[in-house]
N, C-alpha and C. Protein backbone atom coordinates (compact mmCIF):
# COMPACT_ATOMS: atom_id res chain seq x y z
N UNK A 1 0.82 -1.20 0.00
CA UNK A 1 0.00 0.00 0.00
C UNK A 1 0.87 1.27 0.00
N UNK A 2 1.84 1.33 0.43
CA UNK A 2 2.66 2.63 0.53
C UNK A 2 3.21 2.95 0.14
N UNK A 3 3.74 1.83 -0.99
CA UNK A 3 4.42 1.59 -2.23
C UNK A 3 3.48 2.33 -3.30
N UNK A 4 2.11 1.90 -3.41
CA UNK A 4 1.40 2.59 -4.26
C UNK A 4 1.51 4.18 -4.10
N UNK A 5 1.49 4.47 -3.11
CA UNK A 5 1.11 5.74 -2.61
C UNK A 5 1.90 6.99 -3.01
N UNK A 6 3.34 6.49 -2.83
CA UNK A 6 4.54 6.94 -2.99
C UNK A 6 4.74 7.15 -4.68
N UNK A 7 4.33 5.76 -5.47
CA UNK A 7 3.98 5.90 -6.94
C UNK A 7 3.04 6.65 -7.24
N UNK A 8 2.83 6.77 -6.42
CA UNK A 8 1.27 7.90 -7.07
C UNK A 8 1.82 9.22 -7.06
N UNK A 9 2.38 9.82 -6.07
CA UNK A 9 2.99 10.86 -5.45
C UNK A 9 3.97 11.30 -6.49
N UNK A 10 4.94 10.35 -6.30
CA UNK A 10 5.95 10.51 -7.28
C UNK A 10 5.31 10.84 -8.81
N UNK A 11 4.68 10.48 -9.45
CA UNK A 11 3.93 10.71 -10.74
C UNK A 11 3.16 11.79 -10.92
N UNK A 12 2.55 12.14 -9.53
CA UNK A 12 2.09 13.43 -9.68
C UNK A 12 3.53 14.81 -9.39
N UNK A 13 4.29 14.76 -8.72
CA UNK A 13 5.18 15.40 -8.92
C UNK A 13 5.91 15.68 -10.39
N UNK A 14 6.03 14.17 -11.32
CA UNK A 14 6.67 14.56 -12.56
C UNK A 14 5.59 14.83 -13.28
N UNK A 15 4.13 14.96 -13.27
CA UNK A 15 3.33 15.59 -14.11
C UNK A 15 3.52 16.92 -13.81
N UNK A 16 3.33 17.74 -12.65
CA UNK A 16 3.88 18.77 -12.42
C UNK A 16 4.62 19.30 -13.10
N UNK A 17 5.87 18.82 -12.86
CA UNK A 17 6.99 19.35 -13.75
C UNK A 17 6.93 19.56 -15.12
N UNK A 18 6.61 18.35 -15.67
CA UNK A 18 6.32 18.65 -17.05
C UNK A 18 5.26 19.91 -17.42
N UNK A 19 4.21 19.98 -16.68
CA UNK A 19 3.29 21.49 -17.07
C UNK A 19 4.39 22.70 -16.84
N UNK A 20 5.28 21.96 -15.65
CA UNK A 20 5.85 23.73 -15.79
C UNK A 20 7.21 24.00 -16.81
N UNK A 21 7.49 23.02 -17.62
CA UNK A 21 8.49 23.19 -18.48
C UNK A 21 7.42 23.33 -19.72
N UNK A 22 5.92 22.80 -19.53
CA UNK A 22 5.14 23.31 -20.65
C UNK A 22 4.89 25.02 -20.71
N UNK A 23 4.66 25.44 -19.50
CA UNK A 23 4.64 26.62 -19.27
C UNK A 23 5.47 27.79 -19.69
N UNK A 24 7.16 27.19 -19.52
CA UNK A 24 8.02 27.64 -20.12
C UNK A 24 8.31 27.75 -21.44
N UNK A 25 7.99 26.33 -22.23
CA UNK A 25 7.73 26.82 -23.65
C UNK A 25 6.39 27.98 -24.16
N UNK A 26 5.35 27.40 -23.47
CA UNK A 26 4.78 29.15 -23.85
C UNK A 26 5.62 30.56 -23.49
N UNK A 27 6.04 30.58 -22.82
CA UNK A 27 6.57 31.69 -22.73
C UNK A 27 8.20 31.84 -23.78
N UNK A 28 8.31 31.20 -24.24
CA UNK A 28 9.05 30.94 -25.20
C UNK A 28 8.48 31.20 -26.29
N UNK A 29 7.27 30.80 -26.39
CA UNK A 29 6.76 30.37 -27.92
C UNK A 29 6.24 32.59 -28.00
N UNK A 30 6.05 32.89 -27.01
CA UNK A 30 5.11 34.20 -26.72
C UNK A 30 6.39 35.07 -27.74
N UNK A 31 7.58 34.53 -27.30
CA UNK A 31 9.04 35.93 -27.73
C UNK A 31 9.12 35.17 -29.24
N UNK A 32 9.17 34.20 -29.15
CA UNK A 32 9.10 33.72 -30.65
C UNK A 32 8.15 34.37 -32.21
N UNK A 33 6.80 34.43 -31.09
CA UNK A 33 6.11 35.09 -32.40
C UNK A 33 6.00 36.29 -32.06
N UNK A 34 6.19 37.47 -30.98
CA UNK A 34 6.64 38.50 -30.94
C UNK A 34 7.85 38.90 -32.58
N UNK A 35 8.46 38.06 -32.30
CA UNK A 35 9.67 38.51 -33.30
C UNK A 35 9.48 37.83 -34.05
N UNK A 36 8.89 36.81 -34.42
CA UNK A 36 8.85 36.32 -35.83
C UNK A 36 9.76 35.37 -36.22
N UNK A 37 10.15 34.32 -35.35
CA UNK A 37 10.97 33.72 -35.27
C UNK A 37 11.02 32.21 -35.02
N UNK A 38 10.86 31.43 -36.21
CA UNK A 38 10.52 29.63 -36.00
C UNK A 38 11.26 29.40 -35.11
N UNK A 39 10.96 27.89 -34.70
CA UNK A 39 11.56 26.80 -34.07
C UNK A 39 12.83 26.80 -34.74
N UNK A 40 13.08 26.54 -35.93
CA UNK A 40 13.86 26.44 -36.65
C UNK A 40 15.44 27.28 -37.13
N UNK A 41 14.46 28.82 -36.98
CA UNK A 41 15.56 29.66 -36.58
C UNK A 41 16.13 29.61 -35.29
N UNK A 42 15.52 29.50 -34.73
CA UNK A 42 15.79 29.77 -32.88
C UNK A 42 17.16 28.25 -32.67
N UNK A 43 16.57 27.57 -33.38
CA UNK A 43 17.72 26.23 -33.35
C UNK A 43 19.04 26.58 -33.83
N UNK A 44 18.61 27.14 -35.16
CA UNK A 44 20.06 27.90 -35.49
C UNK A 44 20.80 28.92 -35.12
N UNK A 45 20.22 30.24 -34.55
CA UNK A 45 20.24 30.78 -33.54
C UNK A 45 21.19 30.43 -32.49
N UNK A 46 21.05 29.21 -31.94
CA UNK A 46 21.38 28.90 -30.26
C UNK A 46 22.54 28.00 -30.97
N UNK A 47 22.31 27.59 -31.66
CA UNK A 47 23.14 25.94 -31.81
C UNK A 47 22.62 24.85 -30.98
N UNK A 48 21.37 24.75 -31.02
CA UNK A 48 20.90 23.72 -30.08
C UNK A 48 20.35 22.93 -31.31
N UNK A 49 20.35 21.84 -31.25
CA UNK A 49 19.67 21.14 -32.41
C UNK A 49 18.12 20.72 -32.18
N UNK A 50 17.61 20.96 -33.39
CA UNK A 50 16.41 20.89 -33.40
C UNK A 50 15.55 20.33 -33.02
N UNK A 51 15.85 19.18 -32.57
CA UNK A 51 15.09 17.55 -32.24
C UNK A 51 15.19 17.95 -30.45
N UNK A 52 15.90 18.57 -30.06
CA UNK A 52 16.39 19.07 -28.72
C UNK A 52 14.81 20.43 -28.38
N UNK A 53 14.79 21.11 -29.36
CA UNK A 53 14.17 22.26 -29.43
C UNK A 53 12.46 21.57 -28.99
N UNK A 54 12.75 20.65 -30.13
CA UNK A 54 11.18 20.24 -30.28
C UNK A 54 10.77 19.27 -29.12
N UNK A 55 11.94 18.58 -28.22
CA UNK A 55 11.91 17.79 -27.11
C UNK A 55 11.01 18.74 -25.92
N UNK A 56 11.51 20.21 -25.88
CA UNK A 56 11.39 20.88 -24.75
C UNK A 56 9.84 21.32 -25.59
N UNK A 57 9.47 21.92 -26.70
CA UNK A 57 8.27 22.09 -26.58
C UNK A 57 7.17 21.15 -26.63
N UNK A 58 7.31 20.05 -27.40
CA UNK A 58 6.08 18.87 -27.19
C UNK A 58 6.21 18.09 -25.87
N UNK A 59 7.57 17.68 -25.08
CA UNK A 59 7.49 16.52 -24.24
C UNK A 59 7.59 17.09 -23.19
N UNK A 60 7.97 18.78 -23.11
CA UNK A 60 7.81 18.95 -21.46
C UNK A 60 8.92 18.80 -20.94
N UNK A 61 10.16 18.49 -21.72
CA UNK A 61 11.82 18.24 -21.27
C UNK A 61 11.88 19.22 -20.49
N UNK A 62 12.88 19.44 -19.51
CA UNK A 62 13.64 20.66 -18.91
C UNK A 62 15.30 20.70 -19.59
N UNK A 63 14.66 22.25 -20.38
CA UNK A 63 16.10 23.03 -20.73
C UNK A 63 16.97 23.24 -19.64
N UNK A 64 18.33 22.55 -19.75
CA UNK A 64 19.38 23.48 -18.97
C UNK A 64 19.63 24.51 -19.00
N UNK A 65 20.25 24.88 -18.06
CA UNK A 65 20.68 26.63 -17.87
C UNK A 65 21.44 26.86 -18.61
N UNK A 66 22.04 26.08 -19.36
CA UNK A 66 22.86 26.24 -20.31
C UNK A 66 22.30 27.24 -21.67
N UNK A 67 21.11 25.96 -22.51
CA UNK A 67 20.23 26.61 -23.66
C UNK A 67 19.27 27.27 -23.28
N UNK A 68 18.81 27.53 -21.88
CA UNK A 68 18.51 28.49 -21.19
C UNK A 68 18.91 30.13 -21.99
N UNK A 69 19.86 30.01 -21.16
CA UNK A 69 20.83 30.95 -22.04
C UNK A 69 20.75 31.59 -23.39
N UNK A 70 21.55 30.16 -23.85
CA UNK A 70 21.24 30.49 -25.59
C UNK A 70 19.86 31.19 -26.11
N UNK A 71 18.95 30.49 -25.79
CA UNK A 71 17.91 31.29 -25.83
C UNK A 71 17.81 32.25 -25.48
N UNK A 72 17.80 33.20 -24.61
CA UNK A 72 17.62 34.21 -24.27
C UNK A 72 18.56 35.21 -24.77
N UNK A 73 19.54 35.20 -24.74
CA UNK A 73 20.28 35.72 -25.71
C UNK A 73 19.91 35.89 -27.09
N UNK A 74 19.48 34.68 -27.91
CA UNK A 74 18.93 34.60 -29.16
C UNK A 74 17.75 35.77 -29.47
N UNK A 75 16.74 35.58 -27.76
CA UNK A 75 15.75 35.94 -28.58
C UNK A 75 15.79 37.67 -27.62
N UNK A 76 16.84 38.22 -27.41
CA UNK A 76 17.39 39.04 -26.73
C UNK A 76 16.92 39.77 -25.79
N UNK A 77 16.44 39.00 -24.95
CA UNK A 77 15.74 38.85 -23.53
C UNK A 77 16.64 38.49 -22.69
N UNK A 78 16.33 38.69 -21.01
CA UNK A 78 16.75 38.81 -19.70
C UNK A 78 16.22 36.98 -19.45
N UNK A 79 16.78 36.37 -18.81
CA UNK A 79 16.77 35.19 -18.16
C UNK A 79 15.47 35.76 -17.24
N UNK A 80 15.38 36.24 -16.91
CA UNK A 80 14.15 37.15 -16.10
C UNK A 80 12.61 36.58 -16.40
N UNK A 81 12.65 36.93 -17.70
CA UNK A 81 11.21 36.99 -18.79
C UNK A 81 10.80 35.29 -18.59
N UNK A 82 11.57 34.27 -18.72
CA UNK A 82 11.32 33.19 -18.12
C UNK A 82 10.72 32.69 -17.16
N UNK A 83 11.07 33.47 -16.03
CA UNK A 83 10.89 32.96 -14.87
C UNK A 83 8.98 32.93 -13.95
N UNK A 84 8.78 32.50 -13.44
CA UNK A 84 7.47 31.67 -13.09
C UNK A 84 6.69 33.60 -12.24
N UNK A 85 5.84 34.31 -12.48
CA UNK A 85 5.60 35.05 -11.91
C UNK A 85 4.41 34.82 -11.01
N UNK A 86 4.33 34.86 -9.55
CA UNK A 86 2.93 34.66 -8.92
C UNK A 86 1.90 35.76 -9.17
């Protein structure tokens, strides 16, 4: 029984997560069409490869702070504009 419980728990924690790295690609996707700017560019842009790009917007991946970065830079924004506002 506590085994279940804990699985349950645990699963709801990584659904979590995943909405909030979904969250983050909207706010990604928001500077993107602000400027006019594919997936595609933004890949070339960063040097992040594309299959990487498209990981973080369909599956909910978490970007490192790394392409973090890249991005923001790319799309010449503050690491700021990212971040979760209450």
């Amino acid at each position: 029984m506590q085994i279940i419980v804990i699985l349950i728990i645990a699963l709801h924690v990584d659904i979590e997560r995943v909405d909030l790295y979904k969250m983050l690609w909207n706010i990604i996707q928001v500077q993107l069409d602000r400027q006019k700017i594919t997936v595609y560019r933004l890949s070339k842009m960063t040097g992040i490869p594309l299959t990487t790009i498209y990981n973080y917007k369909n599956d909910g991946k978490e970007p490192p702070f790394k392409n973090m970065c890249k991005i923001a830079d790319a799309l010449d924004v503050s690491l700021d504009v990212f971040r979760e506002r209450k």
